[in-house]
Protein backbone atom coordinates (compact mmCIF):
# COMPACT_ATOMS: atom_id res chain seq x y z
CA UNK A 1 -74.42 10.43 89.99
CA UNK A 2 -71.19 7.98 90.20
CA UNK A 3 -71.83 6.68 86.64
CA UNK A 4 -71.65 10.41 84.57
CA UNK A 5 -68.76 11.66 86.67
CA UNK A 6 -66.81 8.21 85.97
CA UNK A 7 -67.87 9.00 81.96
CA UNK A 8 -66.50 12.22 81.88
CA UNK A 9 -63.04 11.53 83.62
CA UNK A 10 -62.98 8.57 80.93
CA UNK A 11 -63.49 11.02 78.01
CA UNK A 12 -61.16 13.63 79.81
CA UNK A 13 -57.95 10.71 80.10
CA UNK A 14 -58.76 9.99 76.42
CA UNK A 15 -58.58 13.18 74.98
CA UNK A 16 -55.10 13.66 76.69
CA UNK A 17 -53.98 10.22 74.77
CA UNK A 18 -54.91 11.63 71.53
CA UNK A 19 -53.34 14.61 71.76
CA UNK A 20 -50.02 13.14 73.48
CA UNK A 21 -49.77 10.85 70.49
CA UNK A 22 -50.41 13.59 67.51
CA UNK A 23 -47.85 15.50 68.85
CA UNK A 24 -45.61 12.42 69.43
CA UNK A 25 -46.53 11.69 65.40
CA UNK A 26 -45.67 15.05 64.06
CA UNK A 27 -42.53 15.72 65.62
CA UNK A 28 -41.14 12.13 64.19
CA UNK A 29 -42.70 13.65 60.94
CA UNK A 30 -40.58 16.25 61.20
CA UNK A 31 -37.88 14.67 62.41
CA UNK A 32 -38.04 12.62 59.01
CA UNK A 33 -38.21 15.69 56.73
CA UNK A 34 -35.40 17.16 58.31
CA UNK A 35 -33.09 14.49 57.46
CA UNK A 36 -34.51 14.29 54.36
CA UNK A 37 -33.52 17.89 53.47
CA UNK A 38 -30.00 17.62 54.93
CA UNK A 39 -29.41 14.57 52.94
CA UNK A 40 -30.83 15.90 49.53
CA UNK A 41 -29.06 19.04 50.32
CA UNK A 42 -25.42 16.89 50.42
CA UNK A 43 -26.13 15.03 47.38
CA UNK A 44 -26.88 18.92 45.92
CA UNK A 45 -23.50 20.03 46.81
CA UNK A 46 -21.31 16.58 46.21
CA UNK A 47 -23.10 16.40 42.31
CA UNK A 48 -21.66 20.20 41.14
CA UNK A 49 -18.01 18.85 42.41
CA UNK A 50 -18.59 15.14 40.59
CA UNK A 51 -19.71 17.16 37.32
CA UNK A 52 -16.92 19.47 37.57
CA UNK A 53 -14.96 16.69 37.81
CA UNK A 54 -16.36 14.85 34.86
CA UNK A 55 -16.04 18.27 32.52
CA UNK A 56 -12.00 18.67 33.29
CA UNK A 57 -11.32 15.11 32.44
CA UNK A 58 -13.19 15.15 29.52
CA UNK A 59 -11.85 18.79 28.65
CA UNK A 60 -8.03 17.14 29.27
CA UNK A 61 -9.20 13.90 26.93
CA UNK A 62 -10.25 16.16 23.94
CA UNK A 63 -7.15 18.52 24.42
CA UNK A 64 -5.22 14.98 24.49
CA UNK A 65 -6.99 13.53 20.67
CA UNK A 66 -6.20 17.24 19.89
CA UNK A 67 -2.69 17.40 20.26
CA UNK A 68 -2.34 13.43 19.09
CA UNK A 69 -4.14 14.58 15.59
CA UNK A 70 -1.95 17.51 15.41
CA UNK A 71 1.51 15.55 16.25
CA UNK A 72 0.27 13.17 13.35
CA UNK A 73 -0.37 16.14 10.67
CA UNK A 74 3.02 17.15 11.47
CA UNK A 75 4.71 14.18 11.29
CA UNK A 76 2.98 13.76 7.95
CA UNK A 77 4.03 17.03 6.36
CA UNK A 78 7.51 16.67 7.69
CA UNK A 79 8.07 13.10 5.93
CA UNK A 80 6.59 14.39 3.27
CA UNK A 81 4.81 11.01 2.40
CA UNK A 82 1.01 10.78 1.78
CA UNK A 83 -1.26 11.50 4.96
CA UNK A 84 -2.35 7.60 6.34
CA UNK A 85 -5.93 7.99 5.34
CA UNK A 86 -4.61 8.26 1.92
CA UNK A 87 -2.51 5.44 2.20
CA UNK A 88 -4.75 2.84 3.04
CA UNK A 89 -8.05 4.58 1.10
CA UNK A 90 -8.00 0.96 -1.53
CA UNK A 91 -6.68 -1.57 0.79
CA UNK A 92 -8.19 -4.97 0.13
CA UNK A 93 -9.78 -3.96 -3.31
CA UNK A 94 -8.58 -4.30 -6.53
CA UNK A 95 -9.22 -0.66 -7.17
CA UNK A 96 -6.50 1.26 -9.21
CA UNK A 97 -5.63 4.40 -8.68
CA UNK A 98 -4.41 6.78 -11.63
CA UNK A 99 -1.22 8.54 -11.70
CA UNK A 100 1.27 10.19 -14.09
CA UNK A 101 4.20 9.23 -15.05
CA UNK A 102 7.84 11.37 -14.36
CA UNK A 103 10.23 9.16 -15.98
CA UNK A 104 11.52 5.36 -15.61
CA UNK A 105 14.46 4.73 -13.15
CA UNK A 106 14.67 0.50 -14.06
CA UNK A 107 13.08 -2.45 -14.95
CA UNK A 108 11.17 -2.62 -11.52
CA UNK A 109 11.09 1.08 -10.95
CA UNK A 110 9.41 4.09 -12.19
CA UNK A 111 9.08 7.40 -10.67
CA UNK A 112 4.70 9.00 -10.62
CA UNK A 113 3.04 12.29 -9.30
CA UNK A 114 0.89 10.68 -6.59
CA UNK A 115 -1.23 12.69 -4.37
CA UNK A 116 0.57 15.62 -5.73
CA UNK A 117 3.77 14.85 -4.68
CA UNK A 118 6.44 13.07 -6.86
CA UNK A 119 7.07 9.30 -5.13
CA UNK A 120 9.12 6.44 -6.46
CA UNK A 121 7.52 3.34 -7.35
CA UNK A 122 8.81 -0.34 -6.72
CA UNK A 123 6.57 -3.28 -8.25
CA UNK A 124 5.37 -5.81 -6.08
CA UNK A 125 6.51 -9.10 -6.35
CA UNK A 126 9.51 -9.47 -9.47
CA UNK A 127 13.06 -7.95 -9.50
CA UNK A 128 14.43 -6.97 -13.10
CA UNK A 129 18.34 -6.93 -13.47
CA UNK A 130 20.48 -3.70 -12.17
CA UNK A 131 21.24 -0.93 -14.60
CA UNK A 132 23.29 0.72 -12.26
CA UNK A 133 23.42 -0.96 -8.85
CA UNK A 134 26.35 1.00 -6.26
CA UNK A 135 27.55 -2.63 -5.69
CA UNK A 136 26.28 -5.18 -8.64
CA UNK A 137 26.75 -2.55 -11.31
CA UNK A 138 24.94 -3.04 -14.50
CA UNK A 139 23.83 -6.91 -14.99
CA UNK A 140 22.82 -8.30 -18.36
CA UNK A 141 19.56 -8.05 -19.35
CA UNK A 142 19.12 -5.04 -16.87
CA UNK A 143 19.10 -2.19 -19.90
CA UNK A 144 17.28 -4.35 -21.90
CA UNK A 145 13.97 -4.50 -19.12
CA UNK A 146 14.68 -1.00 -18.27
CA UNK A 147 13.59 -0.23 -22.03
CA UNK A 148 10.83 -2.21 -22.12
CA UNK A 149 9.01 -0.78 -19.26
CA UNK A 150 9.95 2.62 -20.59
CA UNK A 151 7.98 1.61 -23.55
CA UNK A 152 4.53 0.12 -21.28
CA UNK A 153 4.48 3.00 -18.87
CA UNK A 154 4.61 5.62 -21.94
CA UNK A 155 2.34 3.22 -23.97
CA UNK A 156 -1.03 4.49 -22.53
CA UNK A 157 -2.90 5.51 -19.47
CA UNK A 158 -1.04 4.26 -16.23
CA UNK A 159 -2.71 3.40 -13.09
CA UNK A 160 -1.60 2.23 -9.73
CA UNK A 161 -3.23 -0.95 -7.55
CA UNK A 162 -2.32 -1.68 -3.82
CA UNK A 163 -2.39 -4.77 -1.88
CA UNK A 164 -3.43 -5.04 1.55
CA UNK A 165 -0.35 -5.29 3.25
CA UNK A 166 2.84 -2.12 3.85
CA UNK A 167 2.45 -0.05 1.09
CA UNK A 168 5.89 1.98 1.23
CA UNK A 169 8.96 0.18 1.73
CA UNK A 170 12.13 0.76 3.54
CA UNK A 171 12.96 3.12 1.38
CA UNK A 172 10.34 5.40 0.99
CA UNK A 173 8.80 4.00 -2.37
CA UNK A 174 5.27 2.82 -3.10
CA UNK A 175 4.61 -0.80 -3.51
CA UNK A 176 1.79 -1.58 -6.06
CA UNK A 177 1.18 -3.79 -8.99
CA UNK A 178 1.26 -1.14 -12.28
CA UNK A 179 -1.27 -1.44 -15.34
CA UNK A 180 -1.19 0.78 -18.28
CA UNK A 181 -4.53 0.66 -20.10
CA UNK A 182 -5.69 -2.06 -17.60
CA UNK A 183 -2.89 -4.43 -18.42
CA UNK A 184 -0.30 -5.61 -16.13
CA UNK A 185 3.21 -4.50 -16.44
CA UNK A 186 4.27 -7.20 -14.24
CA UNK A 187 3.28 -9.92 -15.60
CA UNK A 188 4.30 -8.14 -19.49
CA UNK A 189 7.81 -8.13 -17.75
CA UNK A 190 7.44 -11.62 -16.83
CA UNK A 191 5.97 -13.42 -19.78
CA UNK A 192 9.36 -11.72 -21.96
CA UNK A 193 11.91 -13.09 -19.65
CA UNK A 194 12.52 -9.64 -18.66
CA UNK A 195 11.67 -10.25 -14.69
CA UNK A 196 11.88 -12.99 -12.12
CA UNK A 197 9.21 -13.44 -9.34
CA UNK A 198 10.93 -12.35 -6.37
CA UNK A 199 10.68 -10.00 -2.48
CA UNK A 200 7.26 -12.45 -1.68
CA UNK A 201 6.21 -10.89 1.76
CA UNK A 202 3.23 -12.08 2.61
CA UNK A 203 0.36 -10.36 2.42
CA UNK A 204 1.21 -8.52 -0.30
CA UNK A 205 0.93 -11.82 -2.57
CA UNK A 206 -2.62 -11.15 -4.12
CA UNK A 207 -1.29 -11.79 -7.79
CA UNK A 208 1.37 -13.97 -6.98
CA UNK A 209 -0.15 -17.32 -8.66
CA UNK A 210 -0.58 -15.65 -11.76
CA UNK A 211 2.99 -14.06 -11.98
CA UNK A 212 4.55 -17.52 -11.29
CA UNK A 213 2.30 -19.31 -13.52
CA UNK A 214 3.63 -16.49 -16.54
CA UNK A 215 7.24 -16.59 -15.38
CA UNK A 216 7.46 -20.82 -15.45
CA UNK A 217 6.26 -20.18 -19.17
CA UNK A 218 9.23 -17.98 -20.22
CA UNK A 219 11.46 -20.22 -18.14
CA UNK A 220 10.21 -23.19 -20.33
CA UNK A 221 11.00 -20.99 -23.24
CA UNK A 222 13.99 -19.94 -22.48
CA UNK A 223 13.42 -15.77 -22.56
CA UNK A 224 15.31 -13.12 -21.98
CA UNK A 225 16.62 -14.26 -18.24
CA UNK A 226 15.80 -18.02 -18.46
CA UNK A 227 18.36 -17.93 -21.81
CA UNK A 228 21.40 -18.16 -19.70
CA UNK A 229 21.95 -21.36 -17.44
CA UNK A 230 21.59 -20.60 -13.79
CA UNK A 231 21.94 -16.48 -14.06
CA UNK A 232 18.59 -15.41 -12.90
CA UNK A 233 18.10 -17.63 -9.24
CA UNK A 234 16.64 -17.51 -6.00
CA UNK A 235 18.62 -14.92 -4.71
CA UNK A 236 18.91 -13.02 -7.59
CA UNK A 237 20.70 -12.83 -10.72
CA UNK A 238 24.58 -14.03 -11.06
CA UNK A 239 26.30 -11.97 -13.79
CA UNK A 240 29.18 -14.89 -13.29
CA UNK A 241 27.70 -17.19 -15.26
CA UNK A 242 27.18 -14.75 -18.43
CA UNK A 243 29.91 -14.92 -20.57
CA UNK A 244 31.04 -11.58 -21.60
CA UNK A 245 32.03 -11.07 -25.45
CA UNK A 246 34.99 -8.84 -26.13
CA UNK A 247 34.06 -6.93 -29.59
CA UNK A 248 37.12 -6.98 -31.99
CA UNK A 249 39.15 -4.17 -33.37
CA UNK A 250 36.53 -4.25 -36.30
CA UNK A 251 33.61 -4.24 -34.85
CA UNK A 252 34.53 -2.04 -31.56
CA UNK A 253 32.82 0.83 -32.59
CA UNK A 254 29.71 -0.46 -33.60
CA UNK A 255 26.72 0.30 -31.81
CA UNK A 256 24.86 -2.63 -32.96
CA UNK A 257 27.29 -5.62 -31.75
CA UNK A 258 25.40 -7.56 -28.77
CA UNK A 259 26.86 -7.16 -25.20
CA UNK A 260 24.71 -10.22 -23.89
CA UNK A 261 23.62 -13.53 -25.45
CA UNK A 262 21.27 -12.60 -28.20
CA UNK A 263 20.51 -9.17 -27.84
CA UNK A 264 21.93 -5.44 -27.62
CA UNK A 265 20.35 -2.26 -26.43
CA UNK A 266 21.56 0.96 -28.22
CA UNK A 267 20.43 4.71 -28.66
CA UNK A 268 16.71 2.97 -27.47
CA UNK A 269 17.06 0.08 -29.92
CA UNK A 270 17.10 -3.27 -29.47
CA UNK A 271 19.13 -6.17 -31.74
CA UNK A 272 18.53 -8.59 -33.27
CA UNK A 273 20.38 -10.62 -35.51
CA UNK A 274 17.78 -12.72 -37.09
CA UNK A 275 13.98 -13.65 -35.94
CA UNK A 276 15.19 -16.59 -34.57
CA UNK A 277 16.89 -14.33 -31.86
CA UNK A 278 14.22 -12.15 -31.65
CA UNK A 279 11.32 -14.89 -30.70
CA UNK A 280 13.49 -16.01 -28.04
CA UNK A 281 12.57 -12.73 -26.59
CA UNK A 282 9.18 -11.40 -28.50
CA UNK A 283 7.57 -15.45 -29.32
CA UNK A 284 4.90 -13.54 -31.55
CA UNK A 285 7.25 -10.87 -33.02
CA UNK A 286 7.11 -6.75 -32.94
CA UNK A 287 5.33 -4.29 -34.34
CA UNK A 288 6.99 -1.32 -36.50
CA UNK A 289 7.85 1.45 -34.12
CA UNK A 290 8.70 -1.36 -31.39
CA UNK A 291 12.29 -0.88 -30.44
CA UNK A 292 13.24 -4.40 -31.95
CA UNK A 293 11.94 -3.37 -35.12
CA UNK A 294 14.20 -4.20 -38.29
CA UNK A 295 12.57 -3.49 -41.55
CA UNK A 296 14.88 -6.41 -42.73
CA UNK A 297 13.22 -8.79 -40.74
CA UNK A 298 9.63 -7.60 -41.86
CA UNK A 299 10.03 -9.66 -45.40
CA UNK A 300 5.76 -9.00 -46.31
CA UNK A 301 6.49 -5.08 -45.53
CA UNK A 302 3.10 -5.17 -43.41
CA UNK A 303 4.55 -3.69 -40.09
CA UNK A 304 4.81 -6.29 -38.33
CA UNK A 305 8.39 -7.93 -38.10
CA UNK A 306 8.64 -11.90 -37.12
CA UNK A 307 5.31 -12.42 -36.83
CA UNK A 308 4.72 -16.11 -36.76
């Protein structure tokens, strides 16, 4: 009888194990699920405040760009130069942009409707003689280059090309290299003695090699500039040096009598006094209709005066 009792208090101490130990297992369960829930439940109310958060910075960065673009527009419109997307729209190409011409201020300097606003425009890299500098005056040679680039910017279709570097100056003028029918005026200027190579800032220099290669061949020549000893240098041009020829009582009034070495600019005409003169300036002569033109000088009457 000893052995079933002592079975059943076994199975009886047992059974109280079990249960003490499911009950121990499911309140730590719980336990865990609680915390769980409290902690999910911060990270529920800390993420609205970090988004929040997020969306009024961002919202204070776009009103930021915002007022930035609009302080830009208006600083545009006040200047009244072209917007800077415009201004830099053929940087490092060669691409030319067309304009029209308004009328010619010198030999470096011509005045375009650009972006449809009128803007002066100084050529990069040579400096022509004054025409009517505040301080230098008018230099010699300086009416003389005005009218010739008159007569290339009015010659055909005019177009504009920018370097890569500032493309308005101090001054509130375009910097560019000019063409008129895809030819430069520039170097035109240059190869007549009519312009020096000159304001080099670097790196607006992309067609400086070729200028100075022209210019040295006028120099050797002895055109326009290069005709006087030591006028056109470095620095500029030194009117000193030129000597200036009083016109006698007989000749005083006439417009043709030369007011620099070899050549006179009157009424938009240009003199000569024989070809000899005149291919110190024009090597292969002029046509008729040029402002050099003498009929006297064109001895085969084919329109083409001095021609070599």
């Amino acid at each position: 009888m000893a052995s079933p009792l002592l079975i059943t208090g076994l199975v009886v101490v047992l059974s109280g194990c079990a249960g003490s130990f499911d009950e121990n297992e499911s309140t730590d369960k719980a336990t865990e699920e609680h915390v769980e829930t409290v902690e999910i439940e911060k990270l529920e109310e800390k993420a609205p405040a970090e988004d929040s958060s997020k969306k009024e910075n961002k919202k204070t960065e776009t009103e930021t760009s915002s007022n930035s673009a609009t302080a830009v527009e208006k600083n545009s419109a006040s200047t009244g130069k072209p917007a800077s997307a415009k201004k830099t729209e053929t940087s490092g190409t060669t691409a030319q942009v067309p304009v029209k011409l308004v009328k010619t201020i010198d030999g470096d300097t011509i005045k375009v409707l650009y972006n449809g606003q009128e803007i002066n425009v100084r050529y990069l890299l040579i400096d022509t003689p004054e025409t009517s500098h505040p301080r230098l005056g008018k230099q010699p040679f300086g009416e003389e280059a005005k009218e010739r680039n008159r007569q290339l910017v009015n010659s055909g279709a005019l177009t504009l090309e920018f370097d890569i570097g500032e493309r308005i100056d101090k001054y509130d003028r375009l910097l560019a290299y000019v063409y008129v029918d895809g030819k430069s005026v520039q170097e035109t200027l240059l190869a007549e003695g009519l312009a020096r190579v000159a304001y080099v800032y670097p790196p607006n220099t992309r067609h400086l090699t070729p200028f100075e290669e022209v210019q040295a061949g006028a120099k050797k020549k002895g055109l326009g500039i290069w005709s006087v000893e030591n006028y056109a240098t470095d620095s500029g041009f030194n009117s000193d040096v030129v000597p200036v020829t009083k016109p006698s009582s007989s000749t005083a009034k006439s417009p043709t009598t030369p007011s620099t070495p070899s050549v006179n600019v009157a009424d938009g005409q240009e003199w000569f006094k024989n070809c000899t003169e005149l291919r110190k300036k024009y090597p292969n002569g002029v046509p008729e209709g040029h402002a050099a033109y003498q009929s006297k000088m064109d001895r085969d009457k084919d329109g083409y005066a001095c021609e070599k």
